[in-house]
Every structure is written in C-alpha cells, then in structure tokens.
N, C-alpha and C. Protein backbone atom coordinates (compact mmCIF):
# COMPACT_ATOMS: atom_id res chain seq x y z
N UNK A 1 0.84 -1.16 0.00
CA UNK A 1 0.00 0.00 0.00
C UNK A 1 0.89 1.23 0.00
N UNK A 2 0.86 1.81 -1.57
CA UNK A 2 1.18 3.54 -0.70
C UNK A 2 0.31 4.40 -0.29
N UNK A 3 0.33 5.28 0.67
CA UNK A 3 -0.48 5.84 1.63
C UNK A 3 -0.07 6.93 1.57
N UNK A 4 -1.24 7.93 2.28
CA UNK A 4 -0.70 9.14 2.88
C UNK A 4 -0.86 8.96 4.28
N UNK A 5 0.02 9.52 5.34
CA UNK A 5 0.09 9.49 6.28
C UNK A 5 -1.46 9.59 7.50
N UNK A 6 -2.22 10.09 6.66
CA UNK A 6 -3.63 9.99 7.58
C UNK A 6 -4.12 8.42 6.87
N UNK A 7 -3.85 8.28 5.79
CA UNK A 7 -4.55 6.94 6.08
C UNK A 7 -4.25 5.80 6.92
N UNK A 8 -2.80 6.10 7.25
CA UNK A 8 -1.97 4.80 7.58
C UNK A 8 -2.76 5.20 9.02
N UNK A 9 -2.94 5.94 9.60
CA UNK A 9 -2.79 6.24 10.82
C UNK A 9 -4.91 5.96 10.99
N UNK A 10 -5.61 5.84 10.12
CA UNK A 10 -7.06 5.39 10.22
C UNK A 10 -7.14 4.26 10.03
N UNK A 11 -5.94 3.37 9.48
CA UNK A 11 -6.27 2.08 9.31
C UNK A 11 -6.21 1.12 10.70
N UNK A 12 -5.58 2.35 11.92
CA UNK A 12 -5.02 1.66 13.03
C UNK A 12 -6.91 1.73 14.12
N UNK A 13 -7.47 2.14 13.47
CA UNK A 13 -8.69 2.79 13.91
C UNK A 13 -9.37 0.90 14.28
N UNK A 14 -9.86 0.26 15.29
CA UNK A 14 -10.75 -0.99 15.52
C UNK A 14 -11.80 -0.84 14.24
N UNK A 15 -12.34 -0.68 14.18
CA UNK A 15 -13.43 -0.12 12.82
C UNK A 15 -12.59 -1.00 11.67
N UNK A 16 -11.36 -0.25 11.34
CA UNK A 16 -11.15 -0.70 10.18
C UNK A 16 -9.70 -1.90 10.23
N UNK A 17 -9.82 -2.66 11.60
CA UNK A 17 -8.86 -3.57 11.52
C UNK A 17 -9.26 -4.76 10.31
N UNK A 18 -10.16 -5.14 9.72
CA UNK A 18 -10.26 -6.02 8.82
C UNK A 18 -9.44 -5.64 7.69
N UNK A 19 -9.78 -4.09 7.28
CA UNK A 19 -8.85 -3.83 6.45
C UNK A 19 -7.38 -3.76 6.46
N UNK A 20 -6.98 -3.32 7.59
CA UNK A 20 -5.75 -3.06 7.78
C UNK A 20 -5.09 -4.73 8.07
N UNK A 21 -5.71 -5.84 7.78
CA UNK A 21 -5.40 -7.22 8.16
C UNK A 21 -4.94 -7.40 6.73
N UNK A 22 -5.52 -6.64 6.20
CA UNK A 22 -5.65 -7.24 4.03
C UNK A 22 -4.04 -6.87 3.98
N UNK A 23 -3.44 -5.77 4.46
CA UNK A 23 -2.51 -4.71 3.80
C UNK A 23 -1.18 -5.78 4.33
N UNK A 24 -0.55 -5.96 2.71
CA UNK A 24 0.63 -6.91 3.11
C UNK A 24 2.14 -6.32 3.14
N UNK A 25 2.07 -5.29 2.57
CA UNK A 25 3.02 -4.18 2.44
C UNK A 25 2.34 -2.52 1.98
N UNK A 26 3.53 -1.90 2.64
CA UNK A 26 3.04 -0.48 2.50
C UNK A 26 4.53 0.50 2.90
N UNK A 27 4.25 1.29 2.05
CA UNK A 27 5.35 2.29 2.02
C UNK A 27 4.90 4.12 1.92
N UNK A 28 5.49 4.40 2.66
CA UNK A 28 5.30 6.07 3.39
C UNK A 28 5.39 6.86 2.74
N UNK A 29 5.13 7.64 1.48
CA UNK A 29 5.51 8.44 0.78
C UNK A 29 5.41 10.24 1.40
N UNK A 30 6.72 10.60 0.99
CA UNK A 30 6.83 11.66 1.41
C UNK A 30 6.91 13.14 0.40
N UNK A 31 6.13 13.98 0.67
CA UNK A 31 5.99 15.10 -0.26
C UNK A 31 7.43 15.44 -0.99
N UNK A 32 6.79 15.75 -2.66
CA UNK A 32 8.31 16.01 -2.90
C UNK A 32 8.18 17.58 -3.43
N UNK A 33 9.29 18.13 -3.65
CA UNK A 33 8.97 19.33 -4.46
C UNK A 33 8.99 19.67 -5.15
N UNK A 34 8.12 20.91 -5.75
CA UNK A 34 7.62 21.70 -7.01
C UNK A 34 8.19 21.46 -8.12
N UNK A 35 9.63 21.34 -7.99
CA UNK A 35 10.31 20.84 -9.89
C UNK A 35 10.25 19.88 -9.74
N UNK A 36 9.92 18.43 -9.06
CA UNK A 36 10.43 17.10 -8.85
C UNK A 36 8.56 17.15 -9.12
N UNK A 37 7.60 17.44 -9.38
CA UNK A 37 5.86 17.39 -9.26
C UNK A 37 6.07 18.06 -10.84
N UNK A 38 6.25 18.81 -11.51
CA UNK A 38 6.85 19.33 -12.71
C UNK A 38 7.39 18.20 -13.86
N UNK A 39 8.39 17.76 -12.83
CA UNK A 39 9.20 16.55 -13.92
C UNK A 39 8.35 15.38 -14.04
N UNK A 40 7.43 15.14 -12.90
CA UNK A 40 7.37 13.55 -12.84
C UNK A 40 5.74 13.97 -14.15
N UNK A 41 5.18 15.22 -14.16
CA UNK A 41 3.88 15.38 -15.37
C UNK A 41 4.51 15.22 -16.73
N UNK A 42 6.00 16.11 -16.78
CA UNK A 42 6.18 15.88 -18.47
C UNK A 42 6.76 14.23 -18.24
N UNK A 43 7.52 13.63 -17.41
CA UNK A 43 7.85 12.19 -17.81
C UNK A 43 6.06 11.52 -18.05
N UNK A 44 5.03 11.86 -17.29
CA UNK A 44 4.29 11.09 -17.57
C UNK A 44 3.73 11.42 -19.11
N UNK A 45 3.81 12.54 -19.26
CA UNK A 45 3.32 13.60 -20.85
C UNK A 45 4.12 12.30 -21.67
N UNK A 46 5.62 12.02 -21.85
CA UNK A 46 6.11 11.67 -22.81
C UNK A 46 5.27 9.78 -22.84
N UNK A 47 5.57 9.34 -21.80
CA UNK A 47 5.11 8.07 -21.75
C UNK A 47 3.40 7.81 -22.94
N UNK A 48 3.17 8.75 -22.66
CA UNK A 48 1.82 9.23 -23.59
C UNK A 48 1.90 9.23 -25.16
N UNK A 49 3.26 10.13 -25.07
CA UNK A 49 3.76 10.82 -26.74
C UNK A 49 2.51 11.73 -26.52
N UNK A 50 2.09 12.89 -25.16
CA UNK A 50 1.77 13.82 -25.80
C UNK A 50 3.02 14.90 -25.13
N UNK A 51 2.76 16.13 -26.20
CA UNK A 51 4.09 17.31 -26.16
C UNK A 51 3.83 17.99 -24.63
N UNK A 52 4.91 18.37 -24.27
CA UNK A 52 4.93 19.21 -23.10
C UNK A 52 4.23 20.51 -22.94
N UNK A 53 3.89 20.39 -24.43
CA UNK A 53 3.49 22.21 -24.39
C UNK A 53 1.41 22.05 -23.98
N UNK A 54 1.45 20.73 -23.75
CA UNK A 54 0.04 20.07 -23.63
C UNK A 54 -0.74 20.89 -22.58
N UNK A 55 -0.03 21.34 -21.56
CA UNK A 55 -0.41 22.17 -20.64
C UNK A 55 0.26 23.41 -20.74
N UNK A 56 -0.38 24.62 -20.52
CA UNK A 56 0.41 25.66 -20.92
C UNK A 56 1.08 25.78 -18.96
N UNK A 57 1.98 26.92 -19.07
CA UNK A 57 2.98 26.92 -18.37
C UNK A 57 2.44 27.27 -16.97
N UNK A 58 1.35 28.45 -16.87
CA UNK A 58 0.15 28.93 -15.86
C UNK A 58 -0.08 27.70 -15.54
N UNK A 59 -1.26 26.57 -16.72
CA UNK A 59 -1.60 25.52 -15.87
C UNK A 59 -1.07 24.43 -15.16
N UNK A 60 0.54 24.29 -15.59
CA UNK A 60 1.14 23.44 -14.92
C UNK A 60 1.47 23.94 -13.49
N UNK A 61 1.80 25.27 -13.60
CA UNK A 61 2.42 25.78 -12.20
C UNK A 61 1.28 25.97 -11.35
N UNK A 62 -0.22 26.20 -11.74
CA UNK A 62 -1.52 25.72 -11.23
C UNK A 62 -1.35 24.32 -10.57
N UNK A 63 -0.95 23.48 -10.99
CA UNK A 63 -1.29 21.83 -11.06
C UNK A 63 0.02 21.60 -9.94
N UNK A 64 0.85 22.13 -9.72
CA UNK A 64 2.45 21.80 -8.80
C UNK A 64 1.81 22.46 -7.74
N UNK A 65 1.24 23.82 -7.93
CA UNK A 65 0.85 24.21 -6.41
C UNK A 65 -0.52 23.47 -6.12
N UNK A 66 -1.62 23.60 -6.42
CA UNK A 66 -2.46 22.32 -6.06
C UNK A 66 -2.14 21.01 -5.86
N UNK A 67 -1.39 20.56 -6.11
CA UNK A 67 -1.24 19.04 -5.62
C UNK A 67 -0.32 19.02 -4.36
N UNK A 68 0.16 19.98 -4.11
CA UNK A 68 0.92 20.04 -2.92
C UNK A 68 1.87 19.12 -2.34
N UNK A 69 2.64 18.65 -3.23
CA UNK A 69 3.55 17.94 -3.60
C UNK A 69 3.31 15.91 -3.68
N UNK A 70 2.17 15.70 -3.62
CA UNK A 70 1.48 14.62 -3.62
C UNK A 70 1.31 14.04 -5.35
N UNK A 71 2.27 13.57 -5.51
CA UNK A 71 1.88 12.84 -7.03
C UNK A 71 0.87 12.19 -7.47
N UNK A 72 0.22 11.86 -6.48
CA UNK A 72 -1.16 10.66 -7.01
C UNK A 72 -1.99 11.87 -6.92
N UNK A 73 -2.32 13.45 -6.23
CA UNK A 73 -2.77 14.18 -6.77
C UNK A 73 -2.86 14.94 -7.95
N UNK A 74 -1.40 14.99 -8.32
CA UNK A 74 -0.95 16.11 -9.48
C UNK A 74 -1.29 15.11 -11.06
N UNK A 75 -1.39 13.92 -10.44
CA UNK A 75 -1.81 12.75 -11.62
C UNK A 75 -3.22 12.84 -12.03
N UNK A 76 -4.28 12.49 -10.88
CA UNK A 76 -5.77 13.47 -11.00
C UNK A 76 -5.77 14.30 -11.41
N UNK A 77 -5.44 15.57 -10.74
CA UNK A 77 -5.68 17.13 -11.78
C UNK A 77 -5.17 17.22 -12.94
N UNK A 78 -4.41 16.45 -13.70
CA UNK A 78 -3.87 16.54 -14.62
C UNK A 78 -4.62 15.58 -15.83
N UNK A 79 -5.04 14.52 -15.38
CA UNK A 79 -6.40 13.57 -15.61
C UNK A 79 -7.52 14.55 -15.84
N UNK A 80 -8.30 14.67 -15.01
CA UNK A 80 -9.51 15.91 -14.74
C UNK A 80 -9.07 16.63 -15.81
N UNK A 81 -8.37 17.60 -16.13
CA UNK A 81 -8.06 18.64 -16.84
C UNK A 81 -8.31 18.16 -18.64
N UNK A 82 -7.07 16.82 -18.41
CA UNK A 82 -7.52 16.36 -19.87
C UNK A 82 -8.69 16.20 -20.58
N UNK A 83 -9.77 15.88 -18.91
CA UNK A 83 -10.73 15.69 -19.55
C UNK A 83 -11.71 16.67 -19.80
N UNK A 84 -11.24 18.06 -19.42
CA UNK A 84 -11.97 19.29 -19.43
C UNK A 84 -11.73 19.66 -20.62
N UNK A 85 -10.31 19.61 -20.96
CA UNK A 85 -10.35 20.33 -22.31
C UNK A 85 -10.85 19.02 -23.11
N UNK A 86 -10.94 18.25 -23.65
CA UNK A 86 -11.53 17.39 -24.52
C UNK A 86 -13.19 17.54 -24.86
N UNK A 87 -14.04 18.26 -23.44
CA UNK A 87 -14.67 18.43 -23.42
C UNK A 87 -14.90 19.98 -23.87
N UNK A 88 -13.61 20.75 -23.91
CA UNK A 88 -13.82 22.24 -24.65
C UNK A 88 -13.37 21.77 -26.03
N UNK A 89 -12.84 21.12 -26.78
CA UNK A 89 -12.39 20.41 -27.74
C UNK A 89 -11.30 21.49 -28.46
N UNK A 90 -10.32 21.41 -27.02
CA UNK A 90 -8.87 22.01 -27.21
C UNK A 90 -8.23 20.94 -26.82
N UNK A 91 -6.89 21.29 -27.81
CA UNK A 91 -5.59 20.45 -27.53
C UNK A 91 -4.66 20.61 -26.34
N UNK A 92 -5.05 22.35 -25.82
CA UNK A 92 -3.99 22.84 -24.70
C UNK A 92 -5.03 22.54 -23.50
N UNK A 93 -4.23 22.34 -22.49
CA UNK A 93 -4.62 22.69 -21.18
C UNK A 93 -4.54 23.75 -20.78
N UNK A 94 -5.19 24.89 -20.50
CA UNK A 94 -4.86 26.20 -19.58
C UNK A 94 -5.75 26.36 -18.04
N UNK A 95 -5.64 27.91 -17.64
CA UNK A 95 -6.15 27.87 -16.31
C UNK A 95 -8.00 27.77 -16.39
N UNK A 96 -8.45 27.95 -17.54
CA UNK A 96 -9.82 27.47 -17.71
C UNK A 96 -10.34 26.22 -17.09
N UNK A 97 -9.45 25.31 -17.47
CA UNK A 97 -9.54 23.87 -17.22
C UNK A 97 -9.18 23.38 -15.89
N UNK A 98 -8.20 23.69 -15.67
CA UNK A 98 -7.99 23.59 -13.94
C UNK A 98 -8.37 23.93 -13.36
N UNK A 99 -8.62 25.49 -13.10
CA UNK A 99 -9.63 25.92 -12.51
C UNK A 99 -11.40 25.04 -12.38
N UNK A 100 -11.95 24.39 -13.37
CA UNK A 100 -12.96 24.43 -13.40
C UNK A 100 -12.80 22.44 -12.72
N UNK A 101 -11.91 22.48 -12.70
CA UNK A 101 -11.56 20.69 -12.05
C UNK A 101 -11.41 21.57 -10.55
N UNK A 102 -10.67 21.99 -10.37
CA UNK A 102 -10.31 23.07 -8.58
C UNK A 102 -11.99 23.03 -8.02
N UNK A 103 -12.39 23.67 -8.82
CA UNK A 103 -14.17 23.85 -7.84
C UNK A 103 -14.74 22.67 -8.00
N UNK A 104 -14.45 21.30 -8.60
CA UNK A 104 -15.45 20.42 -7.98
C UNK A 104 -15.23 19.71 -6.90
N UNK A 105 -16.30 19.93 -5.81
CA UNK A 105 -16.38 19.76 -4.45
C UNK A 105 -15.02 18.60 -3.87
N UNK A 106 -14.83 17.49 -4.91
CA UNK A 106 -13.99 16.30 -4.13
C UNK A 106 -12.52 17.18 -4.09
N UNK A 107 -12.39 18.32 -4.94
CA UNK A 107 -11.08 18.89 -4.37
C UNK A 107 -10.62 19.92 -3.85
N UNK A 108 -11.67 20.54 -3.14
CA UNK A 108 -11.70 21.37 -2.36
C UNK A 108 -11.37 21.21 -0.97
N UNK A 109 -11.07 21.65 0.26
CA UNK A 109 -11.00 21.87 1.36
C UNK A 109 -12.31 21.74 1.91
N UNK A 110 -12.06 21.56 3.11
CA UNK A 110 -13.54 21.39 3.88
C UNK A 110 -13.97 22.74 4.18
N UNK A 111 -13.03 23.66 4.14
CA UNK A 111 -12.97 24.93 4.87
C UNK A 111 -13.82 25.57 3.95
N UNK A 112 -13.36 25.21 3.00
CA UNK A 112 -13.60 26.45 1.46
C UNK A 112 -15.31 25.95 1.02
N UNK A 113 -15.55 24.75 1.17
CA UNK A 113 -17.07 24.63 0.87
C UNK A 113 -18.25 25.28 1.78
N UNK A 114 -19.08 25.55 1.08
CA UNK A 114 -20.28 26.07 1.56
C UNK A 114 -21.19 25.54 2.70
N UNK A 115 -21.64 26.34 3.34
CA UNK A 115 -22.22 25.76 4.77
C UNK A 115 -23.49 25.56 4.28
C-alpha cells in the first residue's frame, strides 16, 4: 500500500482492523517538491507521446501548487483537466480547465465549501 500518512494512521482505527489485516506491504511516501511534481507530469506527458506544451505553463504551475507535492494528486488534476479540455475540444490545457476541475467539491478543502 502507498499511503498518505492519515490513512496509515485510520487504518489503526478498531473499525477498520479487517482492512488493515488485508494490507501486506506499504510504504510512506513523502511530499516532494515543485520541480520534482513538474518533472514527474512531463515524464508522464512523454510516456503518452503527448508534447509538453500540452499544458500551458500557468496551468502546470496551477497543477504543482495544487497538488501540494502529492503525485497521485498532481496525476488526478492533470487527468480531470484532460478531460476538461476534450470536453472544450482544445488540444492545450490552460487555467480554464484547472480551474474548473479546482471547484469540484472532491477537491476542495472542507474549509472552502459552503455551509
């Protein structure tokens, strides 16, 4: 299992010892930073064969500070996005698209949603 540190720490919860019985390995991943969240989108861009310029430069530096150094996030928003613009039936990613993945509720803050 890789985890983020609150999960590891809910799996210790009685509630969810069945699950935490399943988990046969697991490893701690630790935030990395902003050019290392940068590199790991265009290595995933090329694995694709699509161009780097796929996201313009705003939306990537959008996508490094939102994911907050969490790769299995910056992999979602970057997912989401593709699928925003496909749905504007552009080739680029810009802050249109991220932005409009940012306001749906699953990636928001608890803080920031509406009472």
């Amino acid at each position: 299992m890789v985890a983020q540190p609150e999960l590891l720490s809910r799996l210790t919860l009685t509630v969810n010892e069945d699950i935490q019985n399943r988990v046969t390995y697991s490893v701690l991943m630790h935030k990395v930073a902003p050019d290392s969240v940068a590199d790991f989108i265009r290595a995933e861009l090329d694995k694709v064969a699509l161009a780097h310029s796929t996201f313009t430069e705003d939306a990537l530096s959008l996508i490094v500070r939102s994911s907050e150094g969490i790769l299995r996030r910056a992999r979602n928003l970057c997912l989401s996005a593709l699928l925003e613009a496909v749905r504007d039936r552009t080739k680029t990613v810009d802050l249109k698209q991220i932005n409009r993945v940012l306001l749906q509720p699953h990636w928001r803050k608890e803080v920031d949603l509406p009472q």
